[in-house]
N, C-alpha and C. Protein backbone atom coordinates (compact mmCIF):
# COMPACT_ATOMS: atom_id res chain seq x y z
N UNK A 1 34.39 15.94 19.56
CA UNK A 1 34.00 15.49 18.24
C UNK A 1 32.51 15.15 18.20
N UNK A 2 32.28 14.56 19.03
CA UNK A 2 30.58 14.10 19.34
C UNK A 2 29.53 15.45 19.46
N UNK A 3 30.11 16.67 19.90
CA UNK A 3 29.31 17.49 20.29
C UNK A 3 29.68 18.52 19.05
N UNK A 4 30.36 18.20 18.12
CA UNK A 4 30.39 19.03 16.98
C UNK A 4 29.55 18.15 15.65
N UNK A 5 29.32 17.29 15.86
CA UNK A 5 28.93 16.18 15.27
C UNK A 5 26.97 15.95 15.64
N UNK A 6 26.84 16.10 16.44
CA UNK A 6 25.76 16.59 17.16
C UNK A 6 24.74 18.35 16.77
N UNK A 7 26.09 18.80 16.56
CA UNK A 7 25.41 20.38 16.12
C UNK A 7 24.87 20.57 15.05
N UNK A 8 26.36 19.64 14.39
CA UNK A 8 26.27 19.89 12.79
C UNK A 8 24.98 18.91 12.45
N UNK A 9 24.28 18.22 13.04
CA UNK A 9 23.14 17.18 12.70
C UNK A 9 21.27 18.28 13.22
N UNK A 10 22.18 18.58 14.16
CA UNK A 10 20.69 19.49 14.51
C UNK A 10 20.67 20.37 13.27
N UNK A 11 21.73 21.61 13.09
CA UNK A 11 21.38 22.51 11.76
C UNK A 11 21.05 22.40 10.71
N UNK A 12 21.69 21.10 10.51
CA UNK A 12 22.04 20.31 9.41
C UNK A 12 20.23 20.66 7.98
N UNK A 13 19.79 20.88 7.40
CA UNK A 13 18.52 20.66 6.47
C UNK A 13 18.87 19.52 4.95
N UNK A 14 17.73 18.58 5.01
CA UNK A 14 18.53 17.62 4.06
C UNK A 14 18.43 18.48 2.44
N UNK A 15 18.97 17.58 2.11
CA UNK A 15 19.78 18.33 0.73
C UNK A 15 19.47 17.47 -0.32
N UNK A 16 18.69 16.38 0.07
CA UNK A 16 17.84 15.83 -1.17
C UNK A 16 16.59 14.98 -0.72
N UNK A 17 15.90 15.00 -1.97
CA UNK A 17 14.39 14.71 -1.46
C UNK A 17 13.58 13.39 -2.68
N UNK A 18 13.47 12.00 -1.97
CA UNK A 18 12.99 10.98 -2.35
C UNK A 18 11.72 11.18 -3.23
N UNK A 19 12.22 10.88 -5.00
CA UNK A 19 10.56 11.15 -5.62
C UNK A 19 10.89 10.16 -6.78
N UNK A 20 10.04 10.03 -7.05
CA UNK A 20 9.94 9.10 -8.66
C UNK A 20 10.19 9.79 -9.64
N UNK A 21 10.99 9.29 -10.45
CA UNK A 21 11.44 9.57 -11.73
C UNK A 21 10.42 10.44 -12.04
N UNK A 22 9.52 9.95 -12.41
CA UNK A 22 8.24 10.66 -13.11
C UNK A 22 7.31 11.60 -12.50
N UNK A 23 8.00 11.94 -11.18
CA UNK A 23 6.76 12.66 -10.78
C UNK A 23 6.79 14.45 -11.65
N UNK A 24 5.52 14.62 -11.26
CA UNK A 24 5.34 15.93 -11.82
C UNK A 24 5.21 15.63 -13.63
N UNK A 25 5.40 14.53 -14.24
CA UNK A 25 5.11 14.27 -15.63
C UNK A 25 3.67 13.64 -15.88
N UNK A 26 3.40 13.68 -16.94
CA UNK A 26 2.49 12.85 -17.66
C UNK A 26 2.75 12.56 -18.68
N UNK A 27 2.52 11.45 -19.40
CA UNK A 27 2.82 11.22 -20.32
C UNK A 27 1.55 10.50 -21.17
N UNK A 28 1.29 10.55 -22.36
CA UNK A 28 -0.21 10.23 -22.74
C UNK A 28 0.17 9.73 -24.43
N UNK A 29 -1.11 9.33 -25.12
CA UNK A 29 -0.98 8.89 -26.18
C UNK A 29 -2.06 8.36 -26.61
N UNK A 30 -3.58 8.31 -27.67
CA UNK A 30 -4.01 7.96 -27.95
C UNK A 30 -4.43 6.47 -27.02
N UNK A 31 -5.10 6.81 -26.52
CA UNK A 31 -6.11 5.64 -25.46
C UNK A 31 -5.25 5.45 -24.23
N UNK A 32 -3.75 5.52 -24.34
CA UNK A 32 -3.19 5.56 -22.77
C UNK A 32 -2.97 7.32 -22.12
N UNK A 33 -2.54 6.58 -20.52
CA UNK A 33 -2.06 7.60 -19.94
C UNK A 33 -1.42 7.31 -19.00
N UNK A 34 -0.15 7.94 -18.80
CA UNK A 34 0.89 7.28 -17.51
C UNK A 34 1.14 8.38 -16.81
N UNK A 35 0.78 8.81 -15.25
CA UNK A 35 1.40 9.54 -14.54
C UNK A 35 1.34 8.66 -12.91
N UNK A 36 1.94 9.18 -12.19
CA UNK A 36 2.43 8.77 -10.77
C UNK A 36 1.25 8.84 -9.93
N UNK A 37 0.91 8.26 -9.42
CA UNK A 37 -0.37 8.70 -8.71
C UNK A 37 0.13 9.05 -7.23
N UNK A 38 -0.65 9.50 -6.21
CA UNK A 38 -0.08 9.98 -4.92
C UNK A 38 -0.14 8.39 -4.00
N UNK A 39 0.75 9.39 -3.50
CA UNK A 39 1.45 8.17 -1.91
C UNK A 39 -0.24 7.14 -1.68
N UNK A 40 0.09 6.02 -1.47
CA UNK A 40 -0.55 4.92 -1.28
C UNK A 40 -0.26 3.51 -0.35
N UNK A 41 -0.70 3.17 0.56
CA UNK A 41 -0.05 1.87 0.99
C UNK A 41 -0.70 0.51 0.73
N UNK A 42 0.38 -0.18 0.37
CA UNK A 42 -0.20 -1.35 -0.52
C UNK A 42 0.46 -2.84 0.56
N UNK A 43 -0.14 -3.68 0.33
CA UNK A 43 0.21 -4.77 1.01
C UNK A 43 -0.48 -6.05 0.31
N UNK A 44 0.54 -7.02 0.10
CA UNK A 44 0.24 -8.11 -0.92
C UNK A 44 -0.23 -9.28 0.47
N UNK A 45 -1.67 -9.84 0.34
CA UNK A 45 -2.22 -10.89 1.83
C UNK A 45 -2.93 -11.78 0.96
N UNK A 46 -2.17 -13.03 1.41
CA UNK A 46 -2.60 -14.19 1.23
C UNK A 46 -3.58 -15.00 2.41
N UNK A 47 -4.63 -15.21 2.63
CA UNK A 47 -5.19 -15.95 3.38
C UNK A 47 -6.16 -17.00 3.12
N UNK A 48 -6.46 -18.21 3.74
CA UNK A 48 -6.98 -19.32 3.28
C UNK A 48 -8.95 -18.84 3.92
N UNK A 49 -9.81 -19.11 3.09
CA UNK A 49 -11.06 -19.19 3.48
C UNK A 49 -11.55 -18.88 4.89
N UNK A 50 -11.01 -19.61 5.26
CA UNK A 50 -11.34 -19.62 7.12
C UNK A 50 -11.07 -18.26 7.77
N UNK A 51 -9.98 -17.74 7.10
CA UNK A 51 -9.70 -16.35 7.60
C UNK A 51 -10.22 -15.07 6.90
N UNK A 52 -10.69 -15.19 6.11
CA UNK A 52 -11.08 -14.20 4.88
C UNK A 52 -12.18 -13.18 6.24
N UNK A 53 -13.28 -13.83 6.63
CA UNK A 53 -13.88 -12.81 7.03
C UNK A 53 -13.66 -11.91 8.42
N UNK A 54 -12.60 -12.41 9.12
CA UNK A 54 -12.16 -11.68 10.03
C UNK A 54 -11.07 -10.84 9.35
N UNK A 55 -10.51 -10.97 8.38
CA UNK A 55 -9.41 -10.21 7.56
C UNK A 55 -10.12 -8.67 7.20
N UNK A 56 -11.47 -9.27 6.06
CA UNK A 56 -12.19 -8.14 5.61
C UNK A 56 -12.76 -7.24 6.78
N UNK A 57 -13.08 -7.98 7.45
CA UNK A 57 -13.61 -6.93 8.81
C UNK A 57 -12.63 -6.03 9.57
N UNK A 58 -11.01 -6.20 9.66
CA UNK A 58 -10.14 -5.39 10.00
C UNK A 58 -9.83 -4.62 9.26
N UNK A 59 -9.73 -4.98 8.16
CA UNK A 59 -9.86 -4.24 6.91
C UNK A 59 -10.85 -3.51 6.41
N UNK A 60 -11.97 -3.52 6.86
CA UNK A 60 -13.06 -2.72 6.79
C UNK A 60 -13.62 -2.24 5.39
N UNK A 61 -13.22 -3.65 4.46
CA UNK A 61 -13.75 -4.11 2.95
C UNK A 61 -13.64 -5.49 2.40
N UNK A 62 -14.64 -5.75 1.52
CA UNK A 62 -15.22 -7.34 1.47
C UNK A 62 -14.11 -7.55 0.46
N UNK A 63 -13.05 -8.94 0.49
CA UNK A 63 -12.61 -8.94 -0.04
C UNK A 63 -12.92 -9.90 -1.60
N UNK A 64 -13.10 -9.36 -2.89
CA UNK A 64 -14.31 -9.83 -3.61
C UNK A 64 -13.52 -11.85 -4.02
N UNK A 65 -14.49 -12.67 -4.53
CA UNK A 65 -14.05 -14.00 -4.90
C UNK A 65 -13.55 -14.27 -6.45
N UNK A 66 -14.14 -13.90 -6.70
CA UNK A 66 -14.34 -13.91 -8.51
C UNK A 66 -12.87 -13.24 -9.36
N UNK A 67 -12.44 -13.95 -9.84
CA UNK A 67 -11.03 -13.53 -10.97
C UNK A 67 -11.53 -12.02 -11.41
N UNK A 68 -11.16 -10.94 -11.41
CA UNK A 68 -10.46 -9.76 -12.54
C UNK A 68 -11.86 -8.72 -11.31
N UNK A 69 -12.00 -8.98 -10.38
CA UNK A 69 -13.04 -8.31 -9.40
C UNK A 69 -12.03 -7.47 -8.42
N UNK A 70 -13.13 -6.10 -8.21
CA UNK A 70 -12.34 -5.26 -6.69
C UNK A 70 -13.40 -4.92 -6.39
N UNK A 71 -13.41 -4.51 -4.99
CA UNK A 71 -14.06 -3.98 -3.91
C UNK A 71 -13.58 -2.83 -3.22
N UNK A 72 -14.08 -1.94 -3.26
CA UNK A 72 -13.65 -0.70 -2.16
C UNK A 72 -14.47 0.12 -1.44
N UNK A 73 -13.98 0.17 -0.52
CA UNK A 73 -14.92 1.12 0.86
C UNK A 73 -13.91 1.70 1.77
N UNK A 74 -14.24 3.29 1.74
CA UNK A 74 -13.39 4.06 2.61
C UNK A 74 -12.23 4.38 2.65
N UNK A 75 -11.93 4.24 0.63
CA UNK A 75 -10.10 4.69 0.58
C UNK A 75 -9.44 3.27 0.57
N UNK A 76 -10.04 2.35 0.12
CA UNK A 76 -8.94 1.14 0.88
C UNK A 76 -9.99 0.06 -0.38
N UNK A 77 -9.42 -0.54 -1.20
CA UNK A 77 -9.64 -1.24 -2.24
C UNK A 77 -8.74 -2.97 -2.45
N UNK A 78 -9.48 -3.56 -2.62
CA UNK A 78 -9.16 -5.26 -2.53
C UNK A 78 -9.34 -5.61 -4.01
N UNK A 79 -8.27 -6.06 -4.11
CA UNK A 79 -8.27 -6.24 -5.65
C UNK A 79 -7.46 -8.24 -5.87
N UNK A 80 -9.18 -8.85 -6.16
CA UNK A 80 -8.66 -9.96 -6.62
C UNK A 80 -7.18 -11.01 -7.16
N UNK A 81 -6.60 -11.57 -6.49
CA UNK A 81 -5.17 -11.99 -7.59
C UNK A 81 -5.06 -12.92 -7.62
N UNK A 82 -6.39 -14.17 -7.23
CA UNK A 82 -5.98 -15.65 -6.92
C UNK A 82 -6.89 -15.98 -6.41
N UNK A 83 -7.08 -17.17 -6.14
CA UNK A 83 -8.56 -17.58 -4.72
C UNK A 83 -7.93 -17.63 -3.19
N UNK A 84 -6.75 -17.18 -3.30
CA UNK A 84 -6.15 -17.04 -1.65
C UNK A 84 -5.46 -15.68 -1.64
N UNK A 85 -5.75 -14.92 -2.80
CA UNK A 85 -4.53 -13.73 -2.26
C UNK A 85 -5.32 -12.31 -3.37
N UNK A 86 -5.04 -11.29 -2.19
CA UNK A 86 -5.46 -10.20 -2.87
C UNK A 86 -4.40 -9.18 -2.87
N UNK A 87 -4.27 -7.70 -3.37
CA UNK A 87 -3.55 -6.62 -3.39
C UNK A 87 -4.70 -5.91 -2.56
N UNK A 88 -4.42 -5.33 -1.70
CA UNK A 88 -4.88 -4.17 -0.93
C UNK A 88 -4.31 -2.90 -0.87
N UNK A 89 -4.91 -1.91 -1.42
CA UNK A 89 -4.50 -0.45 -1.36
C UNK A 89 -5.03 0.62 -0.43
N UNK A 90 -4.25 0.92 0.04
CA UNK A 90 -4.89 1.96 1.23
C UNK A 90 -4.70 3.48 0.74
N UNK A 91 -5.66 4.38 0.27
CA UNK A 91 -5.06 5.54 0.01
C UNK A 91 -5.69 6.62 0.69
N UNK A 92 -6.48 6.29 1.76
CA UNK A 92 -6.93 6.95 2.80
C UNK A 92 -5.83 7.30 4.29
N UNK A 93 -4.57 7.17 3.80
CA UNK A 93 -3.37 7.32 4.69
C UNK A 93 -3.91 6.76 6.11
N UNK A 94 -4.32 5.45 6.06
CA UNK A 94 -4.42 4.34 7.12
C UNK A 94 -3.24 3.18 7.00
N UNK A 95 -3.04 2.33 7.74
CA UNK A 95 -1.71 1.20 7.83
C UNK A 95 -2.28 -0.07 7.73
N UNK A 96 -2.86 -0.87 6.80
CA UNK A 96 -3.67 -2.11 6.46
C UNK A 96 -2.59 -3.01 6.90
N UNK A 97 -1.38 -3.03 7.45
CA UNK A 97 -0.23 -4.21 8.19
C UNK A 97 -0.93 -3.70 9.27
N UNK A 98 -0.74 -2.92 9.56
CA UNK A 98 -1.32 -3.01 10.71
C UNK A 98 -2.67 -3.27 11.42
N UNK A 99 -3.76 -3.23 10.51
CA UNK A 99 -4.79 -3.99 10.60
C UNK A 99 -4.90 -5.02 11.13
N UNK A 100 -4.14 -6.12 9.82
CA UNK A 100 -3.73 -7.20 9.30
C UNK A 100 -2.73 -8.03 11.10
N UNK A 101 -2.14 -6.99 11.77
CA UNK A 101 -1.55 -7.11 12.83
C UNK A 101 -2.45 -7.79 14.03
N UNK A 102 -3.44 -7.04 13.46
CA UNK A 102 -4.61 -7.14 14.87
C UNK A 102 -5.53 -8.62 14.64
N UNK A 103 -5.09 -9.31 13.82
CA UNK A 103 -5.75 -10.57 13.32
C UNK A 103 -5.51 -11.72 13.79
N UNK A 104 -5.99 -12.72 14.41
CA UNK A 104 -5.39 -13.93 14.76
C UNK A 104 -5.44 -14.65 13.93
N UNK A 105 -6.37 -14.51 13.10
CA UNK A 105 -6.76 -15.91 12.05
C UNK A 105 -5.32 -16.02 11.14
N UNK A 106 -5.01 -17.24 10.18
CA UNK A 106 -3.86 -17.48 9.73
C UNK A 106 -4.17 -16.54 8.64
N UNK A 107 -3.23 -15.84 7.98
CA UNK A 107 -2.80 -15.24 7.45
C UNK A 107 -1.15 -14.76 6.45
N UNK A 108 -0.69 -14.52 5.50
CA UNK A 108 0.35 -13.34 5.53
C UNK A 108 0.42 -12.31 4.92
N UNK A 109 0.24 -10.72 5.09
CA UNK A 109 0.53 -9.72 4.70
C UNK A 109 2.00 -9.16 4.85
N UNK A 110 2.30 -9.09 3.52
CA UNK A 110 3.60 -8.60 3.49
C UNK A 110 3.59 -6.56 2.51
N UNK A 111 4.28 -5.97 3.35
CA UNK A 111 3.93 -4.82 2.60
C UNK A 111 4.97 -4.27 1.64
N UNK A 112 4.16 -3.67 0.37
CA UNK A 112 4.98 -3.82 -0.93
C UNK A 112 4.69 -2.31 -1.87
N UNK A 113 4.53 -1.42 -0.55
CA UNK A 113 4.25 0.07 -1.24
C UNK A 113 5.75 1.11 -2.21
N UNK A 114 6.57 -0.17 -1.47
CA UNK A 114 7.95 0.62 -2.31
C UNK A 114 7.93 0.21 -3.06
N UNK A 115 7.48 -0.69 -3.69
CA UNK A 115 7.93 -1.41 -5.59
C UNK A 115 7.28 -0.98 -6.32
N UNK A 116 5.93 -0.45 -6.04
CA UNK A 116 5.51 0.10 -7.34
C UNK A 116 5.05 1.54 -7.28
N UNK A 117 4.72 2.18 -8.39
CA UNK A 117 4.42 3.79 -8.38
C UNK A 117 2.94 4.29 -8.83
N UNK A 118 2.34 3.14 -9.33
CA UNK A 118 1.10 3.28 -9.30
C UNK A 118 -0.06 2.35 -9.61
């Protein structure tokens, strides 16, 4: 049973394929426009002052201070959300948790690229 079970997994080709509702659409309207944008990794990091500049430096972008402000360098964008917490987008297909990994200073990055689509 194991070795038929085994075969049938090697031949096996999957038979459905993970996409957003919307991909391949656009949808538009006088001053808007909604389409899917491509694969991105996002990670929501909260850190207190003290850690900010060893954060930005793993991160390899300043993360900006000022309410409704972003910063980006090299595919990878910091986008203001608080005076302790930013959204970070990586769309240079790099791993900013894992950055974020290499950090001692206090910190938490939690990653949150499945909840949204763009």
């Amino acid at each position: 049973m194991a070795k038929a079970a085994a075969r049938t997994a090697a031949t096996a080709s999957p038979s459905a394929e993970r996409r957003p509702a919307l991909a391949g659409r656009t949808v538009s309207a006088t001053g808007a426009k909604v389409e899917v944008l491509p694969p991105a990794e996002r990670i929501s990091l909260r850190a207190p002052e003290a850690s900010v500049a060893a954060l930005s430096k793993a991160l390899g972008v300043t993360f900006p201070k000022q309410p409704k402000t972003s910063a980006s360098k090299g595919g990878r964008t910091a986008l203001w959300l608080g005076p302790d917490e930013w959204l970070v987008i990586d769309e240079a297909g790099k791993d900013p948790l894992a950055d974020c990994a290499e950090v001692s200073a206090l910190h938490s990055s939690v990653g949150i690229s499945h909840r949204n689509i763009a």
